[in-house]
Protein backbone atom coordinates (compact mmCIF):
# COMPACT_ATOMS: atom_id res chain seq x y z
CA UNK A 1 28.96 -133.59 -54.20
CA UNK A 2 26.13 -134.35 -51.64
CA UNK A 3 25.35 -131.95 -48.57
CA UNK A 4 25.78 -133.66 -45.07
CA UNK A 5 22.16 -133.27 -44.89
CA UNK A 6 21.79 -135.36 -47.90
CA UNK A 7 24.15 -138.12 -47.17
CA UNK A 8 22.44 -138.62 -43.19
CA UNK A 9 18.97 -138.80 -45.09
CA UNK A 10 20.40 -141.54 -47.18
CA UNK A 11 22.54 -143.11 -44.35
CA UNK A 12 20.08 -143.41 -41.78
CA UNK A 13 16.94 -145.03 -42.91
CA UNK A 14 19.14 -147.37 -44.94
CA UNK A 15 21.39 -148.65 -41.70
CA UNK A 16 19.24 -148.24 -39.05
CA UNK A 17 15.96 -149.38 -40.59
CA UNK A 18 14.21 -146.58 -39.45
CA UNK A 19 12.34 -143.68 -41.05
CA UNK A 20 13.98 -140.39 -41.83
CA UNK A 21 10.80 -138.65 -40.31
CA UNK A 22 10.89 -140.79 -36.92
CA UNK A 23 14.49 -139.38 -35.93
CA UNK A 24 14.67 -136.55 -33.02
CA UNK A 25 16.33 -133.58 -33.54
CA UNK A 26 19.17 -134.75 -31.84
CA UNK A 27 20.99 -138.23 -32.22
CA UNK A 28 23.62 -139.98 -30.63
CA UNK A 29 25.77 -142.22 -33.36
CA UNK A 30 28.47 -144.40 -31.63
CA UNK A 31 30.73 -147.52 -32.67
CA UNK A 32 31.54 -148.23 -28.72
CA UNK A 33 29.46 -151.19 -27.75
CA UNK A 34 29.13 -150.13 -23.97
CA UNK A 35 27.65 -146.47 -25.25
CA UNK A 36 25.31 -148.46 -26.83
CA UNK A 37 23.87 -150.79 -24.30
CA UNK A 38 24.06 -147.48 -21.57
CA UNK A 39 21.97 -145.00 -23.60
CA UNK A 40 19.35 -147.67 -25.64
């Protein structure tokens, strides 16, 4: 079984397009379409 560290390391670059290494410490991960346009 993977750690939750390993499976965000896997998930993000791959659905996002965008390197492990250029993510903050702190992300915000929403499916509401309004959270998304407000905080972008």
């Amino acid at each position: 079984m993977k750690t939750k560290l390993e499976i965000c390391q896997n998930w993000l670059p791959r659905y996002t397009g965008t390197k492990i290494d250029d993510f903050a410490d702190y992300i915000l991960i929403t499916n509401f379409q309004g959270y998304v346009n407000r905080f972008a």
